[in-house]
Protein backbone atom coordinates (compact mmCIF):
# COMPACT_ATOMS: atom_id res chain seq x y z
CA UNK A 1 94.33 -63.62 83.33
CA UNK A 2 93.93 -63.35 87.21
CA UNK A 3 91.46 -66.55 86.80
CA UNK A 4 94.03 -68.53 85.18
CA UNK A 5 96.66 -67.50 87.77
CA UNK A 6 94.21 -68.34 90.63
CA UNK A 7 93.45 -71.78 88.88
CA UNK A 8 97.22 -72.57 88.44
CA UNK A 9 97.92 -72.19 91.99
CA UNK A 10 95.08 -74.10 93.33
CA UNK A 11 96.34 -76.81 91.35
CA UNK A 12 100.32 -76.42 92.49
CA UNK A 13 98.80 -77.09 95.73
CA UNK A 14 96.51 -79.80 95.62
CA UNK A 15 99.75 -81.96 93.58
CA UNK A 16 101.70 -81.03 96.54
CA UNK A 17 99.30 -82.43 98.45
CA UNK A 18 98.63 -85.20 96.31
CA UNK A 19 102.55 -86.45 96.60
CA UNK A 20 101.98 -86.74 100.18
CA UNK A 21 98.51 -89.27 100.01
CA UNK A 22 100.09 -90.86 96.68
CA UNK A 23 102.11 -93.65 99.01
CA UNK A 24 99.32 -93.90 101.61
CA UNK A 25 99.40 -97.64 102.47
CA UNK A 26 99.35 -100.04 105.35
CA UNK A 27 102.14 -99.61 108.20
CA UNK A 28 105.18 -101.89 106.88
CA UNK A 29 107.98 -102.74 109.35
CA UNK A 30 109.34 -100.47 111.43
CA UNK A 31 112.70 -97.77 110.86
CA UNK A 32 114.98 -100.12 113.16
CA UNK A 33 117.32 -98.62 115.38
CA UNK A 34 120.23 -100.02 117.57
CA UNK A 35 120.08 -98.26 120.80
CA UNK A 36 123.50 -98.50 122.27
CA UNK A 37 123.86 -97.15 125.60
CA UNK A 38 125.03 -93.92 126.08
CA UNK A 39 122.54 -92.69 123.24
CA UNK A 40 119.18 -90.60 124.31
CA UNK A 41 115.86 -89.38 122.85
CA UNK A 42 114.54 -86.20 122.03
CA UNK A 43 110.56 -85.48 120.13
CA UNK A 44 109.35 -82.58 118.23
CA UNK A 45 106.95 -82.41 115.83
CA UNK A 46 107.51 -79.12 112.98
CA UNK A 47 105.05 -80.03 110.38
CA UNK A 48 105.41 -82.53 107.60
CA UNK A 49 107.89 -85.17 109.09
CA UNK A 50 109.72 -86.25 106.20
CA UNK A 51 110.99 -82.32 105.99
CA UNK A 52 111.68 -82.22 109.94
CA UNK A 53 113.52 -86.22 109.72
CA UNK A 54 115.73 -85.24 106.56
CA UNK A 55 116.87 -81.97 108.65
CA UNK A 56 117.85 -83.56 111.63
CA UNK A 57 119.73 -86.48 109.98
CA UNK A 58 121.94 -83.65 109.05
CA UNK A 59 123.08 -82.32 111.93
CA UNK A 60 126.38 -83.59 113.50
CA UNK A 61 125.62 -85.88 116.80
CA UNK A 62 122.16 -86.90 115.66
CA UNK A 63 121.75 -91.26 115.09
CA UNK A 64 119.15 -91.26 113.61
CA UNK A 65 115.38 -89.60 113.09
CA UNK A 66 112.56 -91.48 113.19
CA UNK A 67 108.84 -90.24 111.50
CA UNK A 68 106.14 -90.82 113.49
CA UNK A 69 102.88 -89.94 115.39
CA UNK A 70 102.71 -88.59 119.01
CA UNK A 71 100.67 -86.53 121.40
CA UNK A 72 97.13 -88.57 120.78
CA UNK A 73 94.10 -90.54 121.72
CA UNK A 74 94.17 -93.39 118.79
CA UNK A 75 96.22 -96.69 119.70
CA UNK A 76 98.26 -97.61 116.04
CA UNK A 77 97.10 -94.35 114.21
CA UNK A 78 97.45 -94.56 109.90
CA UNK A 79 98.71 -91.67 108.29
CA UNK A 80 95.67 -91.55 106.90
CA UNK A 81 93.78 -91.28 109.72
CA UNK A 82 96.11 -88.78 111.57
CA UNK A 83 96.38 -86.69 108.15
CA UNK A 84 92.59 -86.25 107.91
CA UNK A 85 92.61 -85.20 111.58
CA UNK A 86 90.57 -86.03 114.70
CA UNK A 87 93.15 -88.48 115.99
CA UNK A 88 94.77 -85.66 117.92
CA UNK A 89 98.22 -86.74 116.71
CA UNK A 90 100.82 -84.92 115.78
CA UNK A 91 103.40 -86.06 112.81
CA UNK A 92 106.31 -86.13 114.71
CA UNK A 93 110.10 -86.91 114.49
CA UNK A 94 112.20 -88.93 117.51
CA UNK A 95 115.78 -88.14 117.49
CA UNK A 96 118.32 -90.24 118.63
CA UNK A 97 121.38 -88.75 119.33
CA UNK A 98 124.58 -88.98 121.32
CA UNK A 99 124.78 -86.14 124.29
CA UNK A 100 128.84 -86.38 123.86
CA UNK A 101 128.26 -84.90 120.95
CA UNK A 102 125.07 -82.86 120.61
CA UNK A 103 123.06 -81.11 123.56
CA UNK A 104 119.39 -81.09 124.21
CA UNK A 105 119.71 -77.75 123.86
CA UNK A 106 121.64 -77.94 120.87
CA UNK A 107 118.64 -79.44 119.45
CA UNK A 108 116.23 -77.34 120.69
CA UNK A 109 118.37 -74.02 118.43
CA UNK A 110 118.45 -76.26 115.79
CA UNK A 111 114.23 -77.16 115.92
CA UNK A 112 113.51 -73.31 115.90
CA UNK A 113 115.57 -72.92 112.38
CA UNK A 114 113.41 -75.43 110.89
CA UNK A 115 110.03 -74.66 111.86
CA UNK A 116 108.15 -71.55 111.98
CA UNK A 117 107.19 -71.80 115.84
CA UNK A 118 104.77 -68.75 115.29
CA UNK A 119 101.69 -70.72 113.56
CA UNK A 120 99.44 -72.34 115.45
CA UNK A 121 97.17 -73.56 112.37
CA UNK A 122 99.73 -75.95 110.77
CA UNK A 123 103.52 -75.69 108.99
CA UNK A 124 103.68 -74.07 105.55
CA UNK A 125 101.46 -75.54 102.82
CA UNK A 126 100.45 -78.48 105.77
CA UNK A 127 97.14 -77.20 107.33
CA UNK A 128 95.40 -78.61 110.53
CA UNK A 129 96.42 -79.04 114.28
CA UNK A 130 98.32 -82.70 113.15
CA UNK A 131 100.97 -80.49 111.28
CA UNK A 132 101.31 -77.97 114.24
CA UNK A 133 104.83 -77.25 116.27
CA UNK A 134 105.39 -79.12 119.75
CA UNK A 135 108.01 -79.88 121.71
CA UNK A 136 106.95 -83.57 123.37
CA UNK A 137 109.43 -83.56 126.26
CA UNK A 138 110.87 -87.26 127.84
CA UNK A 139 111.79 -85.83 131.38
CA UNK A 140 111.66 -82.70 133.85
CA UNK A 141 115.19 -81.73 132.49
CA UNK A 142 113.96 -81.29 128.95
CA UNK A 143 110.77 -79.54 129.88
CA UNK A 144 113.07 -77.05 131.40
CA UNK A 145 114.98 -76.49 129.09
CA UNK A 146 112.46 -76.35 126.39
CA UNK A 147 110.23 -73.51 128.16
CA UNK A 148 113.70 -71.63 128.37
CA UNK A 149 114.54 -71.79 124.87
CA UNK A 150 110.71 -71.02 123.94
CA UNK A 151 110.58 -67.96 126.20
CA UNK A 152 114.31 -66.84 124.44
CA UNK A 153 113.34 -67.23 121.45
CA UNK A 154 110.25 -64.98 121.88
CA UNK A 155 112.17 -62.15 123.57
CA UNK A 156 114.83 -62.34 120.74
CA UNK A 157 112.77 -60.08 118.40
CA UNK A 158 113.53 -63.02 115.70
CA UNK A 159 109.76 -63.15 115.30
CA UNK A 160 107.33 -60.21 115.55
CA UNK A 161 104.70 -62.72 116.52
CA UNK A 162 103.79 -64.86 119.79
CA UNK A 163 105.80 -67.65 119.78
CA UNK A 164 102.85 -71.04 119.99
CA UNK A 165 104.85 -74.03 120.01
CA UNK A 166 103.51 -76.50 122.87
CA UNK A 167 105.64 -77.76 125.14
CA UNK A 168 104.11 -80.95 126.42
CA UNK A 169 104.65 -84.43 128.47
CA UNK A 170 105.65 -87.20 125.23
CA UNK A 171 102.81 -89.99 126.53
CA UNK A 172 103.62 -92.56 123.40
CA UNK A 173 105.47 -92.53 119.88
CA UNK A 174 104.22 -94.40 117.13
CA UNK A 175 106.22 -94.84 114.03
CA UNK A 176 104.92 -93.89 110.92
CA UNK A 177 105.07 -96.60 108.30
CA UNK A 178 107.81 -98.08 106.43
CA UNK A 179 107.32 -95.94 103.36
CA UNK A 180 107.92 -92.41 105.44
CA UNK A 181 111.22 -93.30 106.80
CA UNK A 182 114.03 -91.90 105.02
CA UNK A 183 111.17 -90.70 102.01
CA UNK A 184 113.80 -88.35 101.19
CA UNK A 185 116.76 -90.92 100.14
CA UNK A 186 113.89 -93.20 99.13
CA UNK A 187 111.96 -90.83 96.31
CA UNK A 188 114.55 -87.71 96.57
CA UNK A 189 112.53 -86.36 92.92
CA UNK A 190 109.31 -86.60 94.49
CA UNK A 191 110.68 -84.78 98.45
CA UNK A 192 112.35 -82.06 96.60
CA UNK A 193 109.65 -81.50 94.46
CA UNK A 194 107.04 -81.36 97.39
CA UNK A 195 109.68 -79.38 99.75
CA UNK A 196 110.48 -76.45 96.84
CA UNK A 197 106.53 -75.86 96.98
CA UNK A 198 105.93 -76.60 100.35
CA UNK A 199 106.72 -72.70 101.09
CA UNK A 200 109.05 -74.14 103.57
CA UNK A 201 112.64 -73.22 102.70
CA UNK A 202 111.18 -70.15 101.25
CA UNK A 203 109.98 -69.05 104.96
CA UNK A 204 113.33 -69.96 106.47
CA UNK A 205 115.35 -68.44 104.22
CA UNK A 206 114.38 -65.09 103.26
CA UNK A 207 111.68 -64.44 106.20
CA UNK A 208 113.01 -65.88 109.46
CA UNK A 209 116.65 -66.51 109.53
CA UNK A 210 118.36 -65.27 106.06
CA UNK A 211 121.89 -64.03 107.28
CA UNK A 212 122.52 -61.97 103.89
CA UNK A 213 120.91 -60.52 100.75
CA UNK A 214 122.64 -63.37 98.80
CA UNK A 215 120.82 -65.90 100.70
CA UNK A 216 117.65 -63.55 100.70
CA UNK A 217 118.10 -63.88 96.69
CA UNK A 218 118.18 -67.23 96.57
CA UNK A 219 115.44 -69.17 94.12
CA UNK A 220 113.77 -71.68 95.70
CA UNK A 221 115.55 -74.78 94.29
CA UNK A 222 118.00 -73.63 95.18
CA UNK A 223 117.55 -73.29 98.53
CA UNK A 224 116.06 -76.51 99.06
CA UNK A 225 119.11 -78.28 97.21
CA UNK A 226 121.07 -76.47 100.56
CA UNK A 227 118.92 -77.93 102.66
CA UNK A 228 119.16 -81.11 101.51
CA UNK A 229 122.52 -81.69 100.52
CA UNK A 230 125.38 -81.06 103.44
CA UNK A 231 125.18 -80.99 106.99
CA UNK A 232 124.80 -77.68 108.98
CA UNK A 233 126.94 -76.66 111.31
CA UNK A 234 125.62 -74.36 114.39
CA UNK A 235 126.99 -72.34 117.35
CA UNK A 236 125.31 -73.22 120.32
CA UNK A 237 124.25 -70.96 123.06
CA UNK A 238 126.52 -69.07 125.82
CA UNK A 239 125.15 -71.57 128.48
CA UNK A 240 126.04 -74.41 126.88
CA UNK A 241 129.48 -73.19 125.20
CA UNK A 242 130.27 -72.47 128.66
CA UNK A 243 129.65 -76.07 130.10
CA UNK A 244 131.15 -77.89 127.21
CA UNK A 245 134.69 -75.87 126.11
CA UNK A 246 137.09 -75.65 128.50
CA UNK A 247 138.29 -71.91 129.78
CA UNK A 248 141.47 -71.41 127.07
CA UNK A 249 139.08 -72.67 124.31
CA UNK A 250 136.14 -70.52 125.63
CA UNK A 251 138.53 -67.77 125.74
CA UNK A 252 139.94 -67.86 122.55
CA UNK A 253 136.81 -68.41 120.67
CA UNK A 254 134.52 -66.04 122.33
CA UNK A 255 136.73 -63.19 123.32
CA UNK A 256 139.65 -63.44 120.67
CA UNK A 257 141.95 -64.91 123.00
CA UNK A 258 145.46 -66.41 122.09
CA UNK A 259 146.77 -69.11 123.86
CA UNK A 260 150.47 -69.68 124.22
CA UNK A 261 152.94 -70.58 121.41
CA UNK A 262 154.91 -74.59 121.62
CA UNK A 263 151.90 -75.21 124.74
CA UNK A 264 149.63 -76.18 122.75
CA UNK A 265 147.92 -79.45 121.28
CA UNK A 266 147.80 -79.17 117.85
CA UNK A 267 151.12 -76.77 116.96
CA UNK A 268 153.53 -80.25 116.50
CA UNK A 269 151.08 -82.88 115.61
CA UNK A 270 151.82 -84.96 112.34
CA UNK A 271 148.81 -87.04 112.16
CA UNK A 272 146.91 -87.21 108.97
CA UNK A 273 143.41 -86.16 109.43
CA UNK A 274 140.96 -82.45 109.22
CA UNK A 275 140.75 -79.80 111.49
CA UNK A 276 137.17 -79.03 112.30
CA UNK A 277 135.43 -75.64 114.38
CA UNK A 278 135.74 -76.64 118.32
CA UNK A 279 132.45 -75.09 118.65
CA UNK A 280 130.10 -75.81 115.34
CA UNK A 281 131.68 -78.91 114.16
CA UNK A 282 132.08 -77.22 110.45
CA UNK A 283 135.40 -78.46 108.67
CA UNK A 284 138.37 -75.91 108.51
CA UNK A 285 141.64 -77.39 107.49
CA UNK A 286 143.50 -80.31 106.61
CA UNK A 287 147.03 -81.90 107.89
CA UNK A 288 147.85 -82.07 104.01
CA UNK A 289 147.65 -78.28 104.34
CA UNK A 290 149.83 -77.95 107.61
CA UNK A 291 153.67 -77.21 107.78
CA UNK A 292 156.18 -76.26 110.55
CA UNK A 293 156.14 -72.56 110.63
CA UNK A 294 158.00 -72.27 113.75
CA UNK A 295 155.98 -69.89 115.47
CA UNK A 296 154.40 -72.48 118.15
CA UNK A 297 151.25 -72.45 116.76
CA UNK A 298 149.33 -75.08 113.96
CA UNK A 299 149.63 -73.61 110.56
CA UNK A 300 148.00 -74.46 107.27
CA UNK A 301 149.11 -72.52 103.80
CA UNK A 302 145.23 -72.68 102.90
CA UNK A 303 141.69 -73.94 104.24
CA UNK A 304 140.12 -77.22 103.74
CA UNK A 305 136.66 -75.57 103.16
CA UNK A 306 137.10 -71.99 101.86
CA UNK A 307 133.13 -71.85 102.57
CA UNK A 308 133.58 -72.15 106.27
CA UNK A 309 135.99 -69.45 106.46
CA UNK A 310 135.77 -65.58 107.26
CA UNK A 311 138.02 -62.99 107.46
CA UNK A 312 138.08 -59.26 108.86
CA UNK A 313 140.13 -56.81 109.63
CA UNK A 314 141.51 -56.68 113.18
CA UNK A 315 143.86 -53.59 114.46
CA UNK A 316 143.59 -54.41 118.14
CA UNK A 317 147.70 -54.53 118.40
CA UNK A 318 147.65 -51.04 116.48
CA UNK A 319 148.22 -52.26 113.58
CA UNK A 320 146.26 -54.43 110.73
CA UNK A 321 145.99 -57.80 110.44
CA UNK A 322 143.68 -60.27 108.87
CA UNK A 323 141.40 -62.42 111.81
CA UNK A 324 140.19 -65.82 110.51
CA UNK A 325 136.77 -66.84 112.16
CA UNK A 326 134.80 -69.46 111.47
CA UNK A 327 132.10 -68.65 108.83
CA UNK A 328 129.05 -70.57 111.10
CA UNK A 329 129.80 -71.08 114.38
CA UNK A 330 131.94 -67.32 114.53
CA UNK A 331 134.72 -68.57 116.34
CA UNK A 332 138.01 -66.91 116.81
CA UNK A 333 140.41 -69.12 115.04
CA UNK A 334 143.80 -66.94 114.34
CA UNK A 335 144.65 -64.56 111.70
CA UNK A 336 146.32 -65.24 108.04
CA UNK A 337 149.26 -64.05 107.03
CA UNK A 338 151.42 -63.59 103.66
CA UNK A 339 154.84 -65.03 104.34
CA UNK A 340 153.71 -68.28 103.94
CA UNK A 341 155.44 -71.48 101.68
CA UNK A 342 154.13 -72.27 98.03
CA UNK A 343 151.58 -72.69 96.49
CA UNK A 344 149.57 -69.92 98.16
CA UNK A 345 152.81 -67.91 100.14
CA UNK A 346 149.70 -68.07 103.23
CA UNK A 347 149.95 -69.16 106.83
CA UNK A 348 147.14 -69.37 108.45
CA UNK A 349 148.07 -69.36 112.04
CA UNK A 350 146.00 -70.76 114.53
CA UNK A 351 144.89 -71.18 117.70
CA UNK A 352 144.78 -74.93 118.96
CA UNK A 353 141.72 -74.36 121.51
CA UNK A 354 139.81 -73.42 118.32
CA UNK A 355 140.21 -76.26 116.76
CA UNK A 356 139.39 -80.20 117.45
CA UNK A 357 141.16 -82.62 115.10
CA UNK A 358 139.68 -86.12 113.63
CA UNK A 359 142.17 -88.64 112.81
CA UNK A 360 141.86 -89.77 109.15
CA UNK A 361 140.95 -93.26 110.98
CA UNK A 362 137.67 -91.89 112.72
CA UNK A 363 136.51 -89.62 109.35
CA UNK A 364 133.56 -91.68 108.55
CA UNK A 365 132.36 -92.43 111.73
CA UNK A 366 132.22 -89.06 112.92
CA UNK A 367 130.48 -88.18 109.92
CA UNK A 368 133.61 -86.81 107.74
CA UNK A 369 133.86 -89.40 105.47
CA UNK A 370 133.78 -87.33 101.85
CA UNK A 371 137.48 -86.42 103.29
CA UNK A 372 138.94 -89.49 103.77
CA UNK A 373 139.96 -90.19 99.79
CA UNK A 374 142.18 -87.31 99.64
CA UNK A 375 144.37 -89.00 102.06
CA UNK A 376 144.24 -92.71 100.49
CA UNK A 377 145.02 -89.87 96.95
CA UNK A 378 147.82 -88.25 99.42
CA UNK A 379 149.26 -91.60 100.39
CA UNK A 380 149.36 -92.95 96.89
CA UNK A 381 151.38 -90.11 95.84
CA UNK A 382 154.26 -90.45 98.49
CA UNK A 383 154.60 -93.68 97.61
């Protein structure tokens, strides 16, 4: 029995593998991409790159993410070449992104959650030094930054290991071929089926950063459909919360702070559009959902995405109310109460600073789009 178990895994791994040489080809054209000003670059290599590209397309602010080779000797290096080794590449990912709307450092937080950063041998079922963790920086700003994070991260007591990721000088990208960009919108049967084995999610999940014992109980398919079908939403660090929100918003969401009723921005605006978290992005509530409660500050009778939602106990005033935060990025939004209108007799009351609100207009290019039909829906039934 233990010989047939050792023989079945053996061969799990080599198909894993095998999906990964199975589209080996020549390079094809190139992933385009229209660099309009304004946008900048960021490279990191956390093992196999069609894992690392499909994560970062996710995230709120990013362009695009491009697969590629970096960090080696070879002019025009084929996957093949830098998969067998000896090229001294490193597959790699280039992110394009808009700073107005994701930081370097944002990115950097967001790199460590996908990666395990203490491995020096490879990522996950990847083995070999082309599949290993570095951060390939474009400029003495990111370089700091990076060796920050890195030396954070290690003195966070996430990992009970040394943290190895490089942090080196980005000398030239190549992109990979054709066939690797966007693999997982291009073959999503064969990606998923490669990523649930790849020991990836598993790692991520349950090892390094699973937040609950739900989570921790997760199967594996599971988990990988997560990862690979909605955007996550993340709180970025005290340093750079403090540069980007202004003091009423950094005081309300940080330190359960209330700004003042009828001074506000949102508490008397009657455009159609979603509330999103000031600090994570992550969607809260809808206009469809707000009413005039007359207190001076916006309220909704219920949230847009129940998901993103949590809510505690708070008897600060000496007595007990219900505090809304927001489920990822933990911001203090308000608190919910039961005098509400119908349907739910709720009022969510909150806090304008927490909030940032996207016209119905701008949805789907600010990557809201799968909101904007309940409003053409809404219109159609005023009518």
């Amino acid at each position: 029995m233990k010989m047939i178990l050792i023989f079945l895994s053996v061969m799990l791994a080599v198909g894993v593998i095998l999906i990964r040489w199975g589209d080996a080809g020549s390079k094809e054209s190139n992933k385009g991409t229209d660099m309009t000003a304004g946008y900048s670059r960021a490279t990191f290599a956390g093992g196999c790159f069609w894992c690392v590209e499909a994560d970062f397309e996710k995230l709120n602010g990013v362009v695009a993410a491009i697969s590629g080779y970096a960090g080696g000797q070879v002019e025009n290096p084929s996957y093949q070449q830098v998969s067998a080794g000896g090229t001294g590449h490193v597959e790699s990912v280039q992110v394009v992104y808009d700073p107005k709307k994701v930081s370097y450092r944002e990115l950097l937080d967001y790199l460590w959650r996908h990666v395990d950063p203490t491995d020096a041998g490879g990522q996950f079922v990847d083995r070999g030094s082309q599949y290993r963790t570095v951060i390939f920086y474009h400029d003495e700003e990111q370089k700091r930054l990076a060796e920050e994070s890195k030396q954070e991260l290690g003195k966070s007591g996430r990992f009970d290991k040394p943290i190895v990721t490089e942090v080196i000088p980005l000398t030239r990208f190549y992109e990979a071929e054709d066939y690797h960009q966007d693999y997982y919108k291009k073959n999503p049967l064969r990606y998923k089926f490669y990523r649930a084995n790849s020991g990836r999610d598993q790692f991520l999940k349950k090892v390094a950063w699973g937040d609950s014992k739900e989570r921790a109980e997760m199967g594996s398919s599971e988990r990988a459909e997560m990862n690979t079908s909605s955007p996550e939403y993340l709180k970025p660090s005290d340093e750079v919360l403090r540069k980007k929100l202004t003091p009423i918003q950094y005081k309300v969401t940080q330190h359960e702070g209330t700004e003042p009723p009828f001074k506000n921005e949102y508490w008397d605006n009657k455009k159609q559009g979603i509330y999103v978290d000031i600090v994570s992005g992550e969607p809260l509530f809808s206009s469809l959902d707000k009413y005039d409660s007359g207190t001076g500050w916006p309220s909704f009778t219920k949230p847009l995405e129940p998901d993103n939602i949590a809510e505690k106990e708070d008897r600060s005033l000496f007595s007990s109310r219900t505090e809304v935060r927001s489920k990822h990025g933990n911001s203090h939004l308000g608190h919910v109460f039961s005098d509400g209108p119908a349907p739910t007799g709720l009022r969510y009351c909150m806090n304008s600073a927490s909030l940032r609100f996207v016209p119905k207009e701008d949805l789907e290019k600010e990557g809201y789009g799968k909101y904007l039909p309940m409003f053409m829906k809404g219109a159609d039934a005023r009518k």
